[in-house]
N, C-alpha and C. Protein backbone atom coordinates (compact mmCIF):
# COMPACT_ATOMS: atom_id res chain seq x y z
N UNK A 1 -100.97 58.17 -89.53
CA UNK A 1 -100.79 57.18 -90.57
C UNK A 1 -99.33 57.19 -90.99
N UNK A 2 -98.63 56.12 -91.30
CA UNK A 2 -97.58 55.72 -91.39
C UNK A 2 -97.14 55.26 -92.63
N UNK A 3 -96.39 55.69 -93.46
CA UNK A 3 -96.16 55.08 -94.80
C UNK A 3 -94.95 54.15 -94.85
N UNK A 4 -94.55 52.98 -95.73
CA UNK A 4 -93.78 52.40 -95.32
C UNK A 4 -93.58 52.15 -97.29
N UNK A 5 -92.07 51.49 -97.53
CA UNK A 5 -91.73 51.38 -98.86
C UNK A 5 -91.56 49.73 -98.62
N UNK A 6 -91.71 49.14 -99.96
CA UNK A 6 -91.66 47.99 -100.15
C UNK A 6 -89.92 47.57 -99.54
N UNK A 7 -88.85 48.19 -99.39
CA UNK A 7 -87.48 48.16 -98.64
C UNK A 7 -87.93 47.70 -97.38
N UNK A 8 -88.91 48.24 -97.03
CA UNK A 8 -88.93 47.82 -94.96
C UNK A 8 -89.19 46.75 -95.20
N UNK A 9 -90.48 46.14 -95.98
CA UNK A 9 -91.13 44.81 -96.13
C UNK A 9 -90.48 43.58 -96.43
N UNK A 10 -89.60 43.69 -97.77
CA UNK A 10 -88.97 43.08 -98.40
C UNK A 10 -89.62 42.32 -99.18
N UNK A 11 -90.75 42.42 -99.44
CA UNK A 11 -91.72 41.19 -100.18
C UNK A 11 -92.05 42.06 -102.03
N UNK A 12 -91.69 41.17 -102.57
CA UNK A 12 -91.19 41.65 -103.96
C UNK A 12 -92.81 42.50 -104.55
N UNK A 13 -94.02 41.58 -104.06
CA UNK A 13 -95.43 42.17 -104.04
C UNK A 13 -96.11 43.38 -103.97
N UNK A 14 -95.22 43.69 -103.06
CA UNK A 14 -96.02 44.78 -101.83
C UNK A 14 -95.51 46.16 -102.35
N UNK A 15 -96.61 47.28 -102.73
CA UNK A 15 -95.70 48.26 -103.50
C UNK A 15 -96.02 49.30 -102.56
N UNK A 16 -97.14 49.28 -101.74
CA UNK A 16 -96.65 50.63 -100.91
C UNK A 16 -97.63 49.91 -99.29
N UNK A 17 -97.27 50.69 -98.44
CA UNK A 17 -98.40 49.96 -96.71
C UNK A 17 -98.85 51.99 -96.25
N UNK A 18 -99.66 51.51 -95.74
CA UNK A 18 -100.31 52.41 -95.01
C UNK A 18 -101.07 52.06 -93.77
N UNK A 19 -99.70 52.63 -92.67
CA UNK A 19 -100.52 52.02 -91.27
C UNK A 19 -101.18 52.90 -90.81
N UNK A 20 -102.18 51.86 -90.25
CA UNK A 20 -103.50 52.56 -89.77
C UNK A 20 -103.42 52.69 -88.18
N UNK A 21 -102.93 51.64 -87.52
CA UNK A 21 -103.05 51.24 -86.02
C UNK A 21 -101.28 50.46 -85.94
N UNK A 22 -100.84 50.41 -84.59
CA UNK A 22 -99.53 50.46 -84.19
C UNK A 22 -100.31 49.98 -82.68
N UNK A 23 -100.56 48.76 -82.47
CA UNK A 23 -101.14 48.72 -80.78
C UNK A 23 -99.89 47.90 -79.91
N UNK A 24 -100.42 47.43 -78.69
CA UNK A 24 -99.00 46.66 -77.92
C UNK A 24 -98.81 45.42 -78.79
N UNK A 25 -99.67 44.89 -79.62
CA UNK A 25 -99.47 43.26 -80.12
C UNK A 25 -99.78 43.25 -81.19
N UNK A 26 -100.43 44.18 -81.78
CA UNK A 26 -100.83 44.38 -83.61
C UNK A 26 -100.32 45.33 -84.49
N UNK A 27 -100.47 45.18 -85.32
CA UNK A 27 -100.34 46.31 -86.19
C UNK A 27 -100.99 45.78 -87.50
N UNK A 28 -101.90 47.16 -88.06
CA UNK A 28 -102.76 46.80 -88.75
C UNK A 28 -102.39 47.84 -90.12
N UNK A 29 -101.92 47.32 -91.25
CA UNK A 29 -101.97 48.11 -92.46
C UNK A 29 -102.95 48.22 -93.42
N UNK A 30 -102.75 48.92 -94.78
CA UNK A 30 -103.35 48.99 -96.06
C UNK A 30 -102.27 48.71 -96.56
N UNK A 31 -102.00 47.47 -97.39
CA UNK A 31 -100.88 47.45 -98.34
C UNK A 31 -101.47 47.15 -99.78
N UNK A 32 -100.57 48.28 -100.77
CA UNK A 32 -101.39 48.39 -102.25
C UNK A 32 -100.30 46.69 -102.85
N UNK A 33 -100.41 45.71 -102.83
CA UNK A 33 -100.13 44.61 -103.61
C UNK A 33 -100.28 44.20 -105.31
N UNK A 34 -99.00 43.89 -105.88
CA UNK A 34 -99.22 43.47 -107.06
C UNK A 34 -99.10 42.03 -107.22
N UNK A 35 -100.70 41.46 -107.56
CA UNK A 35 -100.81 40.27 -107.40
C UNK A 35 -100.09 39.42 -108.79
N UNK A 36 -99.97 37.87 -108.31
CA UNK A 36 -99.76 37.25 -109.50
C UNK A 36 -100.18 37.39 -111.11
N UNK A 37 -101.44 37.53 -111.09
CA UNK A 37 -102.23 37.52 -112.34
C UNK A 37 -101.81 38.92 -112.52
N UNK A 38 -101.29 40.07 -112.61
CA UNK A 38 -100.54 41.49 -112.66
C UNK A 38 -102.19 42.54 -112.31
N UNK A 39 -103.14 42.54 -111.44
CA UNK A 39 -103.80 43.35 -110.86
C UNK A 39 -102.81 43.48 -109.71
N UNK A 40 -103.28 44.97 -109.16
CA UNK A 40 -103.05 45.47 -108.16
C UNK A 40 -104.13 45.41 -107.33
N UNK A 41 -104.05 45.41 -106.15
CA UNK A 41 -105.11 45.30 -104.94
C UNK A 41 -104.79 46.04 -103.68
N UNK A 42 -105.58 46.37 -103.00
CA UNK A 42 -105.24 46.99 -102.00
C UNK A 42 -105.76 45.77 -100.98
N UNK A 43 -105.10 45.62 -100.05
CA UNK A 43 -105.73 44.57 -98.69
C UNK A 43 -105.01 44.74 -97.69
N UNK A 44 -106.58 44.74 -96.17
CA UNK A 44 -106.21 45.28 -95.26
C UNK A 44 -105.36 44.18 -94.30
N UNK A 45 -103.94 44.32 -93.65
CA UNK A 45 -103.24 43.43 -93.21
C UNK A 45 -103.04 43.28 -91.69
N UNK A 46 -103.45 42.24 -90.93
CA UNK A 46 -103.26 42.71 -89.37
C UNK A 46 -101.77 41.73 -89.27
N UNK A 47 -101.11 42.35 -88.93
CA UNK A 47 -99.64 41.57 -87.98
C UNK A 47 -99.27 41.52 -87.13
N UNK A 48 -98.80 39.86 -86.89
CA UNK A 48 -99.18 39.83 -85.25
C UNK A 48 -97.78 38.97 -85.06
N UNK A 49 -96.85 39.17 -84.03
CA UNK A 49 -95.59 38.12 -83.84
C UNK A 49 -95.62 36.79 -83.99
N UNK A 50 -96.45 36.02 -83.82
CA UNK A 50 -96.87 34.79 -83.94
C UNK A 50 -97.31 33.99 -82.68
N UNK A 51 -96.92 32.94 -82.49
CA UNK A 51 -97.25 32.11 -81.09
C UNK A 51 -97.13 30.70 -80.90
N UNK A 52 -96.99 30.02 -80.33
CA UNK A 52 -96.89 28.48 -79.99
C UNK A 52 -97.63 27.89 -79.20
N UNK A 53 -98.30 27.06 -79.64
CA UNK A 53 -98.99 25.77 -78.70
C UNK A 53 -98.41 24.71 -78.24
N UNK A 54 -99.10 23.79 -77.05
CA UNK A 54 -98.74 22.55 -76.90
C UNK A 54 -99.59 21.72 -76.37
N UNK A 55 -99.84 20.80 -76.98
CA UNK A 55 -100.36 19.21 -76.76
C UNK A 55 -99.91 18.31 -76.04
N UNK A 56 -99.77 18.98 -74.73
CA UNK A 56 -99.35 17.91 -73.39
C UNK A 56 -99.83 17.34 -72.87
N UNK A 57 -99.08 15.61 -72.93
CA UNK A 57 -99.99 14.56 -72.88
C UNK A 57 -99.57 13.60 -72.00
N UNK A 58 -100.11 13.36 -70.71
CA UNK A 58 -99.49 12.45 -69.61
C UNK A 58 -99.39 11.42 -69.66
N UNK A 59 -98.49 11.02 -68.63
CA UNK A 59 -98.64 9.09 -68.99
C UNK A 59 -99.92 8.22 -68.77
N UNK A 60 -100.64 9.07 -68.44
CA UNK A 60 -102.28 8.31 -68.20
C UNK A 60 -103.14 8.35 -69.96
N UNK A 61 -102.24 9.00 -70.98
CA UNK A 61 -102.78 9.70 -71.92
C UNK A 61 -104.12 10.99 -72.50
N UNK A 62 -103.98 11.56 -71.07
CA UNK A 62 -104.52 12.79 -71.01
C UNK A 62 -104.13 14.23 -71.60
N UNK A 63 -104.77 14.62 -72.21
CA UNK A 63 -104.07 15.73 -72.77
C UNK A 63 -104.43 17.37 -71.92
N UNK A 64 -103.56 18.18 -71.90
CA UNK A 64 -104.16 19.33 -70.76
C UNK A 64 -105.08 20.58 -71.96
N UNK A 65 -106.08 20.78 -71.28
CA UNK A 65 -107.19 21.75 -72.06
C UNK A 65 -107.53 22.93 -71.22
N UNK A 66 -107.19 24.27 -71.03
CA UNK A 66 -107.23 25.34 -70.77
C UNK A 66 -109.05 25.61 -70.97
N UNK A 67 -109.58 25.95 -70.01
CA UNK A 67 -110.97 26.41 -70.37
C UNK A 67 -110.64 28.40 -69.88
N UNK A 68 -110.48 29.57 -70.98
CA UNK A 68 -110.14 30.08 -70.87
C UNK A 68 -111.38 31.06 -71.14
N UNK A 69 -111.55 32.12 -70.39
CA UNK A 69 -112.28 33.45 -70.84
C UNK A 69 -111.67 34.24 -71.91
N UNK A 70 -111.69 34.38 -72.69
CA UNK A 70 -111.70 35.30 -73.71
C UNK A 70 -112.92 35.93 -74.70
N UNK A 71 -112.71 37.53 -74.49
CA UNK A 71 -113.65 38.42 -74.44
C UNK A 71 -113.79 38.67 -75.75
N UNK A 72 -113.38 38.70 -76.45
CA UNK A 72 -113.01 38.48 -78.38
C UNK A 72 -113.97 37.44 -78.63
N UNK A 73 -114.13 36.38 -78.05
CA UNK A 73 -115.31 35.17 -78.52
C UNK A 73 -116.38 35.42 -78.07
N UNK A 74 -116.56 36.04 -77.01
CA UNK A 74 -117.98 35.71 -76.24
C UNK A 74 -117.23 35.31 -75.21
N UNK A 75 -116.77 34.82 -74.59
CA UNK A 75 -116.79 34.01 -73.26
C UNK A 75 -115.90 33.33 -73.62
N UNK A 76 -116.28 31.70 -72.79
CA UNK A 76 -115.40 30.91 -72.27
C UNK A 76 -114.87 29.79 -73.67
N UNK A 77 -113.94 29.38 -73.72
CA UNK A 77 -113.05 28.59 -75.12
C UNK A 77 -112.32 27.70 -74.41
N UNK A 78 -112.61 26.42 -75.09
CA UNK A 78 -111.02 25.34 -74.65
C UNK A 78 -110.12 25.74 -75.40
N UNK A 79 -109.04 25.68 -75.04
CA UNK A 79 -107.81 26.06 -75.39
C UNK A 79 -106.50 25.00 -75.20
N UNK A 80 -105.51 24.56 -75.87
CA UNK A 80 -104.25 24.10 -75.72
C UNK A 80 -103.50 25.31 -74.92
N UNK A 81 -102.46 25.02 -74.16
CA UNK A 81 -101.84 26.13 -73.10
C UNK A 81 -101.11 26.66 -74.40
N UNK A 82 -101.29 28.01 -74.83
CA UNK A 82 -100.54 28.71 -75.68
C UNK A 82 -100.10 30.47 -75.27
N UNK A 83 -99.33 30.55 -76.53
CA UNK A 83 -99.13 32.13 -76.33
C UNK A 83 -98.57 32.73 -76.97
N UNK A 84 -97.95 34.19 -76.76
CA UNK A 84 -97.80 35.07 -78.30
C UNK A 84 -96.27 34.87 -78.15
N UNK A 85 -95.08 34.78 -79.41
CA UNK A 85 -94.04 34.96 -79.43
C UNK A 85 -93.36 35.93 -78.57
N UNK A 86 -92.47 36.28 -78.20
CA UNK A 86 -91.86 37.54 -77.19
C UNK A 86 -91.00 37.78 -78.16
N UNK A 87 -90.75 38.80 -78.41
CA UNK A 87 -89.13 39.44 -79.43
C UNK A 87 -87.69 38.30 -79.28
N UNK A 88 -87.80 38.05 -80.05
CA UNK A 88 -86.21 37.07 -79.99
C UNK A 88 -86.45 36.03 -79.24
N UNK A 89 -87.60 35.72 -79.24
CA UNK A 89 -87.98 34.44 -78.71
C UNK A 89 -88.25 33.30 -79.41
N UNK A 90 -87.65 32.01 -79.45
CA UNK A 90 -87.98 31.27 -80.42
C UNK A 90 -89.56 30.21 -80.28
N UNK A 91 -89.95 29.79 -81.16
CA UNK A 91 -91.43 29.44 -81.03
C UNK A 91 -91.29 28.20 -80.06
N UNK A 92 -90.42 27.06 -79.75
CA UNK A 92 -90.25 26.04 -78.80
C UNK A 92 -89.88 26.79 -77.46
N UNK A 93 -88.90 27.47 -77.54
CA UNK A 93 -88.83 28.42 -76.10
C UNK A 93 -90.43 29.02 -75.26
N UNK A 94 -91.21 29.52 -76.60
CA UNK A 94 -92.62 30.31 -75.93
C UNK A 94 -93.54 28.99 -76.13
N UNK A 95 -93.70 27.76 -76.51
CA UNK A 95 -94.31 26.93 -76.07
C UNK A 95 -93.51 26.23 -74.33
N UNK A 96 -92.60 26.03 -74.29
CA UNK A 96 -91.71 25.74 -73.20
C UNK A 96 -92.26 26.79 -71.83
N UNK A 97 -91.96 27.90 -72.11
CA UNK A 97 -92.51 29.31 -71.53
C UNK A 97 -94.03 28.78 -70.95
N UNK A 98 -95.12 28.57 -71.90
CA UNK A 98 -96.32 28.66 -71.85
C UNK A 98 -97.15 27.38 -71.44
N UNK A 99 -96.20 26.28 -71.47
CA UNK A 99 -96.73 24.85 -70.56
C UNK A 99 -96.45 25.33 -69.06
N UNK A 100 -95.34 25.53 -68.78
CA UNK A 100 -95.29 25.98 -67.39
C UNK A 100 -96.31 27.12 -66.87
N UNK A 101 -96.43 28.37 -67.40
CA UNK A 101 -97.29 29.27 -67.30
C UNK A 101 -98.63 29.30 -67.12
N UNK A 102 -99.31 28.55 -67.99
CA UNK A 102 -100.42 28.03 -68.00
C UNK A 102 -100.85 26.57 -67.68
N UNK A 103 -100.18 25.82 -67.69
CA UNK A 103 -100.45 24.29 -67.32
C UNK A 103 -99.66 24.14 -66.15
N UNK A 104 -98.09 24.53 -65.81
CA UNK A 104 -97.63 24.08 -64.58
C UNK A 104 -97.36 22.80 -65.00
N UNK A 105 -96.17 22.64 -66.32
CA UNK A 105 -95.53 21.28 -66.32
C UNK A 105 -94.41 21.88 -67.46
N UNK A 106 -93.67 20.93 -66.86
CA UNK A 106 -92.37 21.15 -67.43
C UNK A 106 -92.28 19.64 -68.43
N UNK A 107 -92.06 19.35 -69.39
CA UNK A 107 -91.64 18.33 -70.07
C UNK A 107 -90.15 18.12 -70.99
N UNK A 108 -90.13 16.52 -70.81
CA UNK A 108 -88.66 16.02 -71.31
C UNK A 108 -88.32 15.84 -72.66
N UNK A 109 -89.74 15.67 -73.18
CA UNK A 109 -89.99 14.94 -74.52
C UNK A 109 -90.97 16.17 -75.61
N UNK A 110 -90.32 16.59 -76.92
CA UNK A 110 -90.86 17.61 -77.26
C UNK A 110 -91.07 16.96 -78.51
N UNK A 111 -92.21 17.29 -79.67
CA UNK A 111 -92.08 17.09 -80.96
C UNK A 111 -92.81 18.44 -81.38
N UNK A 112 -92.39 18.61 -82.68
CA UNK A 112 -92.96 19.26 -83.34
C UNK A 112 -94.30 19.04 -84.43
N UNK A 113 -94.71 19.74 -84.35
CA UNK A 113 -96.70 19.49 -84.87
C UNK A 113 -96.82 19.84 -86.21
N UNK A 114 -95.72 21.06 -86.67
CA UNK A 114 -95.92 22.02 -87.89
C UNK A 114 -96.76 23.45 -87.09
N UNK A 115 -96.93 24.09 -88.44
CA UNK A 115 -97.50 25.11 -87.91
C UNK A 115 -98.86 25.71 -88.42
N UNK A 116 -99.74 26.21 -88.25
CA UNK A 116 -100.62 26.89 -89.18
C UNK A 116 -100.78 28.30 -88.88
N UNK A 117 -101.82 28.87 -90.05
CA UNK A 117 -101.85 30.09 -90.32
C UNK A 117 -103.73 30.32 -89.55
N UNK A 118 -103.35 31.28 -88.81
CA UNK A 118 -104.70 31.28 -88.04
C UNK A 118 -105.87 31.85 -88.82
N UNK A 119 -105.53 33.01 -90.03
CA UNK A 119 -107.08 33.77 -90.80
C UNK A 119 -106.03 34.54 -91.55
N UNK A 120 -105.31 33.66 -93.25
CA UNK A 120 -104.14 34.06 -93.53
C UNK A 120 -104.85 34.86 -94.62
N UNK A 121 -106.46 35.08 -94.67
CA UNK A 121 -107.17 36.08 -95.64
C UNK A 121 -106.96 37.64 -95.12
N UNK A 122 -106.78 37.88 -93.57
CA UNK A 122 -106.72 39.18 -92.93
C UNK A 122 -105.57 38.98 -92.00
N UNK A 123 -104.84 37.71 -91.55
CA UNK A 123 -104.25 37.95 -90.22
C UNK A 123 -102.68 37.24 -90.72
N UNK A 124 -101.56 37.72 -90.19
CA UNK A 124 -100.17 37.31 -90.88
C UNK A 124 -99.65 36.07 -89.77
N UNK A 125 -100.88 35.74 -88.76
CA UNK A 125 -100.45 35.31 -87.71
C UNK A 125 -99.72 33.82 -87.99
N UNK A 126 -98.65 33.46 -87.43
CA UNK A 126 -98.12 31.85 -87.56
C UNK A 126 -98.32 31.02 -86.31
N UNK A 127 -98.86 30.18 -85.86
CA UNK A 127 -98.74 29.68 -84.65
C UNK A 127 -98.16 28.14 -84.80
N UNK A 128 -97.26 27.81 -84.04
CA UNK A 128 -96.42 27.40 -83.91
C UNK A 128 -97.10 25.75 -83.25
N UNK A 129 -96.87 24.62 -83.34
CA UNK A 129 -97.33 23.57 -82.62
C UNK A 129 -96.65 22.44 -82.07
N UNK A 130 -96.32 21.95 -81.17
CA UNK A 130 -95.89 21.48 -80.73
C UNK A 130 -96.12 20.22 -79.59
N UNK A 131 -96.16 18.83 -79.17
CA UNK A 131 -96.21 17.77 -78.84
C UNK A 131 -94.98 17.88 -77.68
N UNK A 132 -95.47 17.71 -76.00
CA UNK A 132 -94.97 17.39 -74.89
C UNK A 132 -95.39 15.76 -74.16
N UNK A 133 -94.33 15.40 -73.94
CA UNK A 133 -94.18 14.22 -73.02
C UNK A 133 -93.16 14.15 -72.14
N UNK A 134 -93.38 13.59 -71.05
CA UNK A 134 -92.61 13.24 -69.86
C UNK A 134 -93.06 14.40 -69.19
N UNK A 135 -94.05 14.35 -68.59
CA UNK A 135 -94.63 15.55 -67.90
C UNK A 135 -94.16 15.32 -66.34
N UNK A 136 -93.73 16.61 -65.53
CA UNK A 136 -93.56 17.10 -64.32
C UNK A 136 -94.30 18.13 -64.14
N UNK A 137 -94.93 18.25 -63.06
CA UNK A 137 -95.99 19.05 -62.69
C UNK A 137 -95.15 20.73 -61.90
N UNK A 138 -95.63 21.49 -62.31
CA UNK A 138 -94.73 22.44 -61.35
C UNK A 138 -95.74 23.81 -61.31
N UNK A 139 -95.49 24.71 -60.01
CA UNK A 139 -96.44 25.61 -59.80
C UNK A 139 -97.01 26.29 -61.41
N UNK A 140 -98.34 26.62 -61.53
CA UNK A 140 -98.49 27.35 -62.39
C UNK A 140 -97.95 29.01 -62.28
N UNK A 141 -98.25 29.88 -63.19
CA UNK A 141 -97.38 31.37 -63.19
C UNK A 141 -98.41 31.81 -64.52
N UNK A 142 -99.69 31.70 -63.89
CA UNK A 142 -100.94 32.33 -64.26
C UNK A 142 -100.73 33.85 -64.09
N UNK A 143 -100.72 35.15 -65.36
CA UNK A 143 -100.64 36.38 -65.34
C UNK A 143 -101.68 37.09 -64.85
N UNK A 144 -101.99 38.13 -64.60
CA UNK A 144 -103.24 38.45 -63.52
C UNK A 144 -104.54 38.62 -64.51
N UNK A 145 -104.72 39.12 -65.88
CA UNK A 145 -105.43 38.80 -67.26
C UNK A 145 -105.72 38.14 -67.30
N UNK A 146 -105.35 36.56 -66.91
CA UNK A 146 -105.77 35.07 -67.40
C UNK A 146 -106.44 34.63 -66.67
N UNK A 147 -107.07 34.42 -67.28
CA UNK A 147 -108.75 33.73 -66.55
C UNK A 147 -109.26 32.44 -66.88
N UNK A 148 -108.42 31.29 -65.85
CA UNK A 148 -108.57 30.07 -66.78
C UNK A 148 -108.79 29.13 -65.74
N UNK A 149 -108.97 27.75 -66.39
CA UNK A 149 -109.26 26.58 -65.70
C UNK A 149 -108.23 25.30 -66.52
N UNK A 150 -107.76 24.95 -65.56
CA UNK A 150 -106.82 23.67 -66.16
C UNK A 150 -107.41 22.47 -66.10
N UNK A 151 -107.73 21.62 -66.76
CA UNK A 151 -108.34 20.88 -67.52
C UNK A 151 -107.33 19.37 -67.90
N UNK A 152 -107.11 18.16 -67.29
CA UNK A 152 -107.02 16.89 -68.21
C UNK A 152 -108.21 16.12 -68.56
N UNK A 153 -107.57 15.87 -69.75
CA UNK A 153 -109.10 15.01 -71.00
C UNK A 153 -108.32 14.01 -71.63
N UNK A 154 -108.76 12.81 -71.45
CA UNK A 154 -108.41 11.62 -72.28
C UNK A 154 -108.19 12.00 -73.80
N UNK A 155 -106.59 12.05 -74.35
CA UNK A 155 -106.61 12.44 -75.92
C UNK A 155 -107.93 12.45 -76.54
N UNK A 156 -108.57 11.50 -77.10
CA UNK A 156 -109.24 10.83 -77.50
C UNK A 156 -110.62 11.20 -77.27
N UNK A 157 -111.10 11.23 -75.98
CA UNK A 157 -112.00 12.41 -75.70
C UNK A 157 -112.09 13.65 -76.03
N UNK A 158 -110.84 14.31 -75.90
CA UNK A 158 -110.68 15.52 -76.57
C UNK A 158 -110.57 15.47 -78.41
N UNK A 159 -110.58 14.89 -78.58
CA UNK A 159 -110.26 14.33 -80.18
C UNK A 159 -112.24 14.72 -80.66
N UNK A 160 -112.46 13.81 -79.86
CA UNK A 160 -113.95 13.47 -80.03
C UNK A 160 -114.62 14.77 -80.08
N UNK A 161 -114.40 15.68 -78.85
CA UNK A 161 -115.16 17.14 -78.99
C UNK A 161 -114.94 17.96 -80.03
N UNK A 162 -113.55 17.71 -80.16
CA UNK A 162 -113.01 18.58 -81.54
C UNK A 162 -114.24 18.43 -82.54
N UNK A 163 -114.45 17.11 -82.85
CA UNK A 163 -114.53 16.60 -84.47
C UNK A 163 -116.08 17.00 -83.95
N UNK A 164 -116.70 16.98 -82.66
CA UNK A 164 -118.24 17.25 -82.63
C UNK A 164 -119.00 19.03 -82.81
N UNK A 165 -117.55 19.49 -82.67
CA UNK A 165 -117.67 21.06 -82.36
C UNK A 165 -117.54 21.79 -81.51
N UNK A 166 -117.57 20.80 -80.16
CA UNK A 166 -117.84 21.43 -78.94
C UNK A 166 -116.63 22.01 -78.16
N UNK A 167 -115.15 21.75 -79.02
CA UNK A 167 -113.69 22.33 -79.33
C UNK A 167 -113.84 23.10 -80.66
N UNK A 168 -113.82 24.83 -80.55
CA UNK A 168 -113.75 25.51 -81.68
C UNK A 168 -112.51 26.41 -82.17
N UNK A 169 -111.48 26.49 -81.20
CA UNK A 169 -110.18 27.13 -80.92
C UNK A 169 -109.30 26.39 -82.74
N UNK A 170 -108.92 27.32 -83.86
CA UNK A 170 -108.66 26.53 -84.46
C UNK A 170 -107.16 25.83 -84.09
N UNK A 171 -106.00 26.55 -83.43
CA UNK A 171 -105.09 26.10 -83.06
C UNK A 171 -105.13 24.80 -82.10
N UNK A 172 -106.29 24.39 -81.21
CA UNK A 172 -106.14 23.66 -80.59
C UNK A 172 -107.04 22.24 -81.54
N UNK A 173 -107.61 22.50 -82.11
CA UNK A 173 -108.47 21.33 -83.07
C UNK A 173 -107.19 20.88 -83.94
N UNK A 174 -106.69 21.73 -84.43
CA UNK A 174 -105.72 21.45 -85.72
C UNK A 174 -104.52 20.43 -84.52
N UNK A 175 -104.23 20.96 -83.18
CA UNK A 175 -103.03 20.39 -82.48
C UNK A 175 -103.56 19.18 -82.27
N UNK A 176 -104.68 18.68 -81.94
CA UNK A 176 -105.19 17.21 -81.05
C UNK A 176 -105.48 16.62 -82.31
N UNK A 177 -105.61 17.36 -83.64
CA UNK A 177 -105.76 16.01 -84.71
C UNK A 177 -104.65 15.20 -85.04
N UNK A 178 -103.50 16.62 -84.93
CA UNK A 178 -102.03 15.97 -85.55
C UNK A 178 -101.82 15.13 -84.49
N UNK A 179 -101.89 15.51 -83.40
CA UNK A 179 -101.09 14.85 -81.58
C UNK A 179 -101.76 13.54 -81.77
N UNK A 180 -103.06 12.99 -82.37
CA UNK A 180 -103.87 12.10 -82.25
C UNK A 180 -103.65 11.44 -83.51
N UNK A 181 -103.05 11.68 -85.17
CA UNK A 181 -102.54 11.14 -86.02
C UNK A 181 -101.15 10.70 -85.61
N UNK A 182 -100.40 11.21 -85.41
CA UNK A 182 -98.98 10.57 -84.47
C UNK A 182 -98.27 11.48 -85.65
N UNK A 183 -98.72 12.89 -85.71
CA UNK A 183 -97.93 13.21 -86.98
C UNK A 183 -96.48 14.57 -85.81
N UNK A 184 -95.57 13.87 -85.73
CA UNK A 184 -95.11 14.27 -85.35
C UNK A 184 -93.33 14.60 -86.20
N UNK A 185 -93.22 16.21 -86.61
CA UNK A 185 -92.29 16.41 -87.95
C UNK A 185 -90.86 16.18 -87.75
N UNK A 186 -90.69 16.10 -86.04
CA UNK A 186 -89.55 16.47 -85.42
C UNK A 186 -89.04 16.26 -84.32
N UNK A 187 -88.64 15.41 -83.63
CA UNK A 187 -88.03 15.67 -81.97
C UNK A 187 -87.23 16.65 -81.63
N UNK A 188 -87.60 17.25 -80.44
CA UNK A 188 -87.08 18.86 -80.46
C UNK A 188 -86.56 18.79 -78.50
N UNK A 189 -85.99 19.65 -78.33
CA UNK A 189 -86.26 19.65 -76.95
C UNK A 189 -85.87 21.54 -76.68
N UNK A 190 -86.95 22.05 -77.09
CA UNK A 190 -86.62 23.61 -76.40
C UNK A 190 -85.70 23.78 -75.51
């Protein structure tokens, strides 16, 4: 167990952490917090680098959907091609990174989505969102872990599963609503 002072943190709140776990991609504390209303609380904190999605969408207006194994759900999940931040990596770079990786397309045209907070009651996670166009197709660079199926779906179709349930990934529901509102915050080009 690991003690840490509100100095490492910097968050004016946080009066003492107690780590519990230190893994390759988490780290999980006890931090004693002094909340607004002036109670103190203790709550358990998982932190995670963050990550970026993307909502790549062809000129046919298809959007690409990852049907991915992951063992954390049960099984199999649609997914937007995403992934975890890398150290000094910026969140358009690891969406950039992770269209090619997982989808096998490179794009010309980038917007930004905003971002959300994946389970900001236990998890510090930020994931990052992001809107591709002008798609080029290029080998995928599938890691030997990934266990997936690449997938195009008419926006709109995919829109449709979202809102029916049959899309439960919250990063990828939250990406095809904005990609499908035209809410786009930013033109970007990683």
């Amino acid at each position: 167990m690991l003690r840490h002072t509100i100095a490492q943190y910097g968050s004016p709140y946080v009066n003492q952490i107690d780590t519990k776990f230190r893994g390759r991609v988490i780290t999980v504390n006890v931090e004693r917090v002094q909340l607004p209303n002036g109670e103190t609380a203790d709550y358990e904190i998982i932190h995670h680098p963050g990550g970026a999605a993307v909502v790549a969408i062809d000129a046919q207006g298809s959007v690409c959907l990852l049907r991915q194994y992951r063992p954390a759900a049960g099984g199999w999940v649609w997914e937007l091609p995403a992934g975890r931040l890398e150290p000094g990596e910026a969140p358009a770079q690891t969406a950039r990174r992770e269209l090619i990786e997982e989808a096998g397309c490179e794009a010309t045209e980038w917007g930004d989505l905003g971002h959300i907070l994946s389970s900001p009651g236990v998890f510090d996670e930020r994931i990052y969102l992001y809107q591709a166009r002008g798609l080029r197709h290029v080998p995928t660079r599938h890691e030997r872990y990934e266990v997936l199926e690449v997938h195009w779906v008419n926006l709109q179709e995919a829109i449709s599963r979202a809102l029916r349930g049959e899309i439960t990934d919250s990063k990828t529901v939250v990406g095809l609503l904005r990609a499908g509102a035209g809410t786009i915050l930013t033109a970007q080009n990683p």
